[in-house]
Protein backbone atom coordinates (compact mmCIF):
# COMPACT_ATOMS: atom_id res chain seq x y z
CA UNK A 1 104.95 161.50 127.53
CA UNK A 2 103.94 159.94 124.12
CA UNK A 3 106.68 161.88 122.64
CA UNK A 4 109.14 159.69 124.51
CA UNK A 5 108.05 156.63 123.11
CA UNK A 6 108.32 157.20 119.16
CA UNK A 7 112.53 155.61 118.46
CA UNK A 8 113.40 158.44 116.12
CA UNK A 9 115.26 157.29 113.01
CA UNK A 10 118.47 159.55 112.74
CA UNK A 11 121.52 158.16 110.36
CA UNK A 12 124.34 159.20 112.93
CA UNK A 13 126.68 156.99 111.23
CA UNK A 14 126.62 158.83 107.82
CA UNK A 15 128.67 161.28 109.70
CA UNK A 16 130.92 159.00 111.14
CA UNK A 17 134.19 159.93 109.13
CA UNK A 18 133.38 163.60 109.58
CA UNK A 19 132.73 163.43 113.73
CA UNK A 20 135.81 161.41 113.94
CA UNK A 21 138.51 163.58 111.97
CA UNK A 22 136.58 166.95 113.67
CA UNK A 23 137.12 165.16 116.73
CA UNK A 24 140.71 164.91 116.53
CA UNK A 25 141.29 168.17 115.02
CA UNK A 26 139.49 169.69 118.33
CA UNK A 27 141.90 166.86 120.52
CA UNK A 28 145.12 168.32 119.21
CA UNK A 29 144.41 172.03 119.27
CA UNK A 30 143.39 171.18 122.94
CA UNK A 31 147.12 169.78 123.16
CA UNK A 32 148.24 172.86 121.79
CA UNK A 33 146.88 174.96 124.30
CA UNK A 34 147.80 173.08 127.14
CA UNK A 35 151.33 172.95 126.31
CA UNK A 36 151.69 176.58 124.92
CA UNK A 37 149.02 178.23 127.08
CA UNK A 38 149.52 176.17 129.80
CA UNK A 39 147.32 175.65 132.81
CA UNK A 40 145.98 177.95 135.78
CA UNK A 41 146.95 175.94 138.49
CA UNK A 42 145.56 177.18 142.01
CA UNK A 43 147.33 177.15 145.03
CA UNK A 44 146.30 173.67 145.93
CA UNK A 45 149.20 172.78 143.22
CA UNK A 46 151.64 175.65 143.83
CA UNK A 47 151.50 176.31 147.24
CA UNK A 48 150.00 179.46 149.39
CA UNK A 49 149.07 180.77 152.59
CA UNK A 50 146.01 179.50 153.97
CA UNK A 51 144.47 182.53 156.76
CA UNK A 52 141.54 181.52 158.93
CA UNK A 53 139.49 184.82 160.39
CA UNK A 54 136.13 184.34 162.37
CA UNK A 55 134.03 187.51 162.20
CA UNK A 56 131.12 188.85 165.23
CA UNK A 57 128.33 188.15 162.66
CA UNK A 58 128.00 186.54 159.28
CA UNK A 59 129.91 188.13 156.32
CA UNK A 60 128.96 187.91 152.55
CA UNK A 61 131.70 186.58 150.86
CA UNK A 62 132.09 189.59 147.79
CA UNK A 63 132.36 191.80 150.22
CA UNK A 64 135.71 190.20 151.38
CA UNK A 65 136.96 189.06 147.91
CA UNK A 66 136.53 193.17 147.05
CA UNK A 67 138.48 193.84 150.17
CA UNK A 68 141.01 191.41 149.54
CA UNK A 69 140.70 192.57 145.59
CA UNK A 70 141.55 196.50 146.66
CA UNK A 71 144.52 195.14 149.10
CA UNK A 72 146.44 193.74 145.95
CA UNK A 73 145.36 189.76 146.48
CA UNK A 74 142.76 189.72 143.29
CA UNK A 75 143.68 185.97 143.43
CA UNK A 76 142.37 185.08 146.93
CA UNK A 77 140.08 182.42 147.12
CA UNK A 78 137.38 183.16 150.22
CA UNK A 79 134.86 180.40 151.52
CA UNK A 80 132.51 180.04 154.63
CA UNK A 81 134.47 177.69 157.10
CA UNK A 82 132.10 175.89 158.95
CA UNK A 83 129.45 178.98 159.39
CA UNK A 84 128.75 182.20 157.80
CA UNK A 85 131.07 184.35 160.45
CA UNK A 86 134.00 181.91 159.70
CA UNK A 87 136.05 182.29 156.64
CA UNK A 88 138.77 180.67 155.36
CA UNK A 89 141.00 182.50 152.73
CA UNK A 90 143.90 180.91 150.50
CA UNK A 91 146.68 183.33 149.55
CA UNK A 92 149.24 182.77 146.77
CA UNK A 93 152.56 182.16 147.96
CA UNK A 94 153.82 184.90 150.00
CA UNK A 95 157.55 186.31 148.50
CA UNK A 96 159.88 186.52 151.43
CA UNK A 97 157.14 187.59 153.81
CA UNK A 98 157.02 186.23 157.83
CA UNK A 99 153.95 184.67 159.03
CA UNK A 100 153.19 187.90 160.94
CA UNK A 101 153.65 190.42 157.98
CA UNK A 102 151.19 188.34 155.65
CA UNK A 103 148.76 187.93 158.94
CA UNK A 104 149.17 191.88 159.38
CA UNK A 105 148.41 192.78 155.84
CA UNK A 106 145.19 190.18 155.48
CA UNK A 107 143.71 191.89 158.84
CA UNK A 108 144.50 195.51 157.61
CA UNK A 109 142.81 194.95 154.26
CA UNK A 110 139.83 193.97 155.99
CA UNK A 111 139.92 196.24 158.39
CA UNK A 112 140.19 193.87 161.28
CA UNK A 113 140.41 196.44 164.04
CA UNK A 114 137.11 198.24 163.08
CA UNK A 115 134.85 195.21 162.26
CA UNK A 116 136.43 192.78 165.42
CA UNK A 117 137.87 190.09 163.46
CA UNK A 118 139.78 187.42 164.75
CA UNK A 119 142.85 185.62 163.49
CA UNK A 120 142.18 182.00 164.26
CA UNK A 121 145.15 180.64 161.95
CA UNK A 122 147.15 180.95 159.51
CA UNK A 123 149.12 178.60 157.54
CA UNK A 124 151.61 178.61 154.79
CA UNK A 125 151.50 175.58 152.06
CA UNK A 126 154.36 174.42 150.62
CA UNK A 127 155.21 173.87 146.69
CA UNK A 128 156.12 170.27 147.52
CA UNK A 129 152.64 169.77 148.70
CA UNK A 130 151.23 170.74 145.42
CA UNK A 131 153.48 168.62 144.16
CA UNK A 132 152.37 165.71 145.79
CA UNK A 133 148.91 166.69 145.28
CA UNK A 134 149.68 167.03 141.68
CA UNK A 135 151.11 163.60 141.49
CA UNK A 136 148.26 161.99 143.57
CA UNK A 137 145.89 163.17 140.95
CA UNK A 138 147.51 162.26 137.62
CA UNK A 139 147.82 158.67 139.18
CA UNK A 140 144.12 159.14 140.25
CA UNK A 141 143.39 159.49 136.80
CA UNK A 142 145.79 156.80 135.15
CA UNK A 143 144.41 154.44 137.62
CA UNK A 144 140.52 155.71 136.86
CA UNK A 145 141.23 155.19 132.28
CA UNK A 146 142.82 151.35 133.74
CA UNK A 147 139.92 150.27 135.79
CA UNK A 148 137.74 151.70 133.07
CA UNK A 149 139.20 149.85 130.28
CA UNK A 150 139.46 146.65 131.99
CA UNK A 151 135.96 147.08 133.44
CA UNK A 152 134.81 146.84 129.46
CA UNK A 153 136.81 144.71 127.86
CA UNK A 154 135.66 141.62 130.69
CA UNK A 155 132.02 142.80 130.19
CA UNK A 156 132.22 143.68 126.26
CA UNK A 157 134.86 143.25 124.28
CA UNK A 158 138.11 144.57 123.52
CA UNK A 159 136.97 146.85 120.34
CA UNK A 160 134.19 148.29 123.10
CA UNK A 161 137.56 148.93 125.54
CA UNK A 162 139.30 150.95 122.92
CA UNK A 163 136.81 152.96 121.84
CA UNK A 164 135.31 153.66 125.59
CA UNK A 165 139.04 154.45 127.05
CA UNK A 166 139.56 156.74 123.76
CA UNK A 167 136.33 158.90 124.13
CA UNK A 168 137.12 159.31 128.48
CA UNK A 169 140.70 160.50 127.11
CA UNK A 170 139.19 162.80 124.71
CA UNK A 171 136.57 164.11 127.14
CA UNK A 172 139.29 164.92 129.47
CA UNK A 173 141.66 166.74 127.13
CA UNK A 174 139.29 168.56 125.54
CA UNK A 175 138.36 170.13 129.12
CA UNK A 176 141.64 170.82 129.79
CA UNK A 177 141.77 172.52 126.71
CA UNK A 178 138.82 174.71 127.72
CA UNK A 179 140.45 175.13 130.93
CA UNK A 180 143.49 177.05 129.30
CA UNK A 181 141.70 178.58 127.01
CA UNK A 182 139.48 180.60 129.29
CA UNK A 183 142.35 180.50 131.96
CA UNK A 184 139.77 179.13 134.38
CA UNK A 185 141.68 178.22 137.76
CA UNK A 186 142.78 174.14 138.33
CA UNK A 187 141.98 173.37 141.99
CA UNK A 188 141.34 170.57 143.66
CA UNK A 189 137.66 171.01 142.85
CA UNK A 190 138.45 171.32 139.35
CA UNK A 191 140.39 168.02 139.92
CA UNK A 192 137.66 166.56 141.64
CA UNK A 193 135.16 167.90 138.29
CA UNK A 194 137.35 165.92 135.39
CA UNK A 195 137.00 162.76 137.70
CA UNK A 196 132.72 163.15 137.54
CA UNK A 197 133.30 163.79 134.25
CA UNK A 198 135.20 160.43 133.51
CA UNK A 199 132.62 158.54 135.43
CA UNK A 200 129.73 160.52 133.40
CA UNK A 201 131.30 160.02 129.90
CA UNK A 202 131.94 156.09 130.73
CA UNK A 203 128.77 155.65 131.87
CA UNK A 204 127.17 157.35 128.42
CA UNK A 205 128.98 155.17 126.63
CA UNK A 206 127.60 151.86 128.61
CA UNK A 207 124.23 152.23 128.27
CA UNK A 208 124.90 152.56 124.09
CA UNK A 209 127.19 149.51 123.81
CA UNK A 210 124.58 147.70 126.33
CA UNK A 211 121.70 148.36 123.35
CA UNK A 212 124.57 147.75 120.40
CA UNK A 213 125.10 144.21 121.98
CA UNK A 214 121.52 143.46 122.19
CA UNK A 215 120.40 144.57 118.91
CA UNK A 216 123.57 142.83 117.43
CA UNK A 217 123.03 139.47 119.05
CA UNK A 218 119.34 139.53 118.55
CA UNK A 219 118.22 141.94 115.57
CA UNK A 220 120.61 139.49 113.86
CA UNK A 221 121.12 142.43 110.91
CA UNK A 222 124.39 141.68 108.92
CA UNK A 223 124.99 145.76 108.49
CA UNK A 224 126.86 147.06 111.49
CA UNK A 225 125.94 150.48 110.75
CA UNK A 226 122.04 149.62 111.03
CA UNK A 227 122.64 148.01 114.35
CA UNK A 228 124.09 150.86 115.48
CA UNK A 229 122.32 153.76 114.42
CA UNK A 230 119.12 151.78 115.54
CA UNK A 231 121.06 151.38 119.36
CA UNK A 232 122.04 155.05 119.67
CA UNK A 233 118.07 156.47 118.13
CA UNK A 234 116.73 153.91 121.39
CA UNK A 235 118.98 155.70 123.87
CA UNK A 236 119.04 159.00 122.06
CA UNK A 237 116.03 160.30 124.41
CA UNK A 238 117.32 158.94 127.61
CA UNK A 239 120.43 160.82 126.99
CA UNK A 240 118.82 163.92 126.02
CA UNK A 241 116.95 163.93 129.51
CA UNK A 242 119.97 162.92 131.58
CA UNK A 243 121.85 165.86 129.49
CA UNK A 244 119.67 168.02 130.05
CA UNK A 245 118.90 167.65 134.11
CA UNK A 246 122.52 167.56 134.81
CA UNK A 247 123.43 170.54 132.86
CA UNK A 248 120.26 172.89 134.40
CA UNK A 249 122.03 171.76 137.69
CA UNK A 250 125.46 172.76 136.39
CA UNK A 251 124.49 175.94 135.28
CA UNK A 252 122.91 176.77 138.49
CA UNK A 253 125.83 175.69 140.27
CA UNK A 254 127.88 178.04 137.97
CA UNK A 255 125.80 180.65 138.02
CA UNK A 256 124.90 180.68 141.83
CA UNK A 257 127.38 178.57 143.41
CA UNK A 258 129.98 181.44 144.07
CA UNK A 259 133.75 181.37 143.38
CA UNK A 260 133.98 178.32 145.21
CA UNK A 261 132.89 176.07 142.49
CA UNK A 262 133.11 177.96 139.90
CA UNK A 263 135.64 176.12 138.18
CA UNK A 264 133.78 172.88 139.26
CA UNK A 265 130.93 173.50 137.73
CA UNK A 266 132.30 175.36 134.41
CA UNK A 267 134.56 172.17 133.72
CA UNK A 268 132.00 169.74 134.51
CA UNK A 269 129.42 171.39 132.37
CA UNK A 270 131.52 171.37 129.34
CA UNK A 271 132.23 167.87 129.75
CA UNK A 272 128.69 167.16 129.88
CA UNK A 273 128.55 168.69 126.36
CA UNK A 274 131.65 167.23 124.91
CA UNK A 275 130.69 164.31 126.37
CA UNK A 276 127.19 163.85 124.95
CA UNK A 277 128.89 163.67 120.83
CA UNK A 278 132.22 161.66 122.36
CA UNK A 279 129.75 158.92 123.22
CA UNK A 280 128.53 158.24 119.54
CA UNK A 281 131.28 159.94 117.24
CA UNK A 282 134.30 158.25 119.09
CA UNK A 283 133.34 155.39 121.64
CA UNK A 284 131.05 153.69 119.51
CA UNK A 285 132.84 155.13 115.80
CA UNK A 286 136.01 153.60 116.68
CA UNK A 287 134.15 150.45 117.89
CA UNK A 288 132.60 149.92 114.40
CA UNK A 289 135.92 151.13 112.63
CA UNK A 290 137.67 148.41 114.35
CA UNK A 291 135.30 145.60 112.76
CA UNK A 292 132.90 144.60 115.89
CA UNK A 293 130.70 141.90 114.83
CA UNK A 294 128.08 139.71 116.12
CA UNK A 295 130.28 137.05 116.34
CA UNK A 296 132.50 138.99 118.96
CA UNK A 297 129.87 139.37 121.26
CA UNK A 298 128.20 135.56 121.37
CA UNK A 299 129.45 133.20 123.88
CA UNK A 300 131.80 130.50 122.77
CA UNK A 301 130.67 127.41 122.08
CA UNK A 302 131.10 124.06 123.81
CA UNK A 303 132.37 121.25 120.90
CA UNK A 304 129.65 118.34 122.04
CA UNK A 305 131.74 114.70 121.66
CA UNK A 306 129.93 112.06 121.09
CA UNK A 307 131.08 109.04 123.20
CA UNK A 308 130.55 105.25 121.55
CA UNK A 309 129.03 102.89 124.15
């Protein structure tokens, strides 16, 4: 572990200008493909049919996506429900189709009558749902990028609140991005990724402006850019071990996991990497650009009056 304890002494700052414009540059064309692309939005957003079937033994789950693949539904989305006979299957939205015609065809493709499987349920989801669901999570996240910018400016300062709110915003954009890009599918679990992610990025970027006011306060250096660049080399190797034990998780997740979370796991694993330069290039880079000093981050001090006798 001696390797661990050597700081190393790497000038992140010289590259401060660069990381900042290339950042942007990457932000909008992220923009650009959400708007223009647009997103993949799963039927927890747009609605479906959701089919419960239980099965006389347990059932691997590509066997039933092929099934389902061959019937004309290459879109289903199959999970274990509770055990590995029970499966639970979401549809998308069913085009002037009765309850009994979509039950009918789901059974037929997979070949109910031969293999004994049983309808438990089946249940069609509105568009207004998704709706609402797609309205409960954009004020999920509004209310997340509030609490975390208030969180830091009381326990900072307001420079630290910019930066830290700016980076979370980038992180997320630039995983939407990805998202329409690769035309990975927006579920709930996808939903569910970006707000790990936000937690994961903020969290990065505490533990740098926790050793930036330290160093400032006491190294007592009048060069900004020293103080910094001396903060992020202390935390570099705690980062790089967090970085790396959550993305070997990720990628076993995304490459074992299943369909299931899939999209989790790909969207969460980006992040991780976006979120590893967003912590130094913009958090902390807009910090400095917007003059933080040692003098922000001292306590004020009480005027002492003398009193005559």
């Amino acid at each position: 572990m001696k390797i661990f304890a050597k700081v190393p002494n790497i000038n992140f700052m010289a590259q401060r200008k660069t990381g900042l414009w290339g950042s942007g540059i990457l932000t909008v064309v992220a923009i650009l493909l959400i708007a223009f692309h647009g997103l993949n939005f799963g039927i927890d957003f747009t609605g479906g049919v959701l089919v419960e079937v239980s099965y006389p033994q347990p059932v691997e789950l590509e066997e039933v996506r092929s099934e389902l693949g061959e019937a004309g539904y290459h879109n289903a989305m199959v999970q274990h429900f509770g055990s590995a006979s029970a499966l639970l299957i979401r549809l998308p939205p069913a085009k002037e189709a009765s309850t009994a015609e979509v039950s009918s065809q789901v059974l037929n493709a997979l070949h109910a009558k031969d293999k004994g499987i049983e309808l438990r349920r089946i249940e069609f989801v509105g568009p207004q749902v998704g709706e609402e669901l797609f309205n409960d999570g954009g004020l999920a996240l509004l209310v997340a990028f509030i609490g975390i910018a208030v969180y830091i400016m009381f326990r900072f300062e307001w420079k630290f609140s910019v930066g830290a709110v700016a980076a979370v915003v980038h992180d997320v954009i630039m995983v939407l991005g990805f998202l329409a890009l690769f035309d990975i599918e927006f579920d709930i679990t996808t939903l569910a990724a970006i707000l790990a992610l936000m937690g994961y990025s903020n969290n990065e970027t505490i533990v740098i402006f926790d050793r930036v006011r330290e160093n400032l306060i006491g190294e007592r250096r009048s060069d900004v850019l020293d103080v910094v660049n001396l903060s992020v080399n202390q935390t570099l190797l705690r980062s790089i071990i967090t970085h790396v034990a959550t993305s070997l998780v990720l990628i076993a997740l995304l490459t074992l996991g299943g369909a299931t979370v899939h999209s989790f796991s790909a969207a969460l694993l980006f992040g991780v990497i976006v979120a590893t330069y967003s912590s130094i290039y913009i958090s902390t880079n807009l910090a400095v650009a917007l003059g933080v000093s040692r003098e922000d981050l001292l306590p004020p001090q009480d005027k002492e009056i003398d009193e005559m006798p």
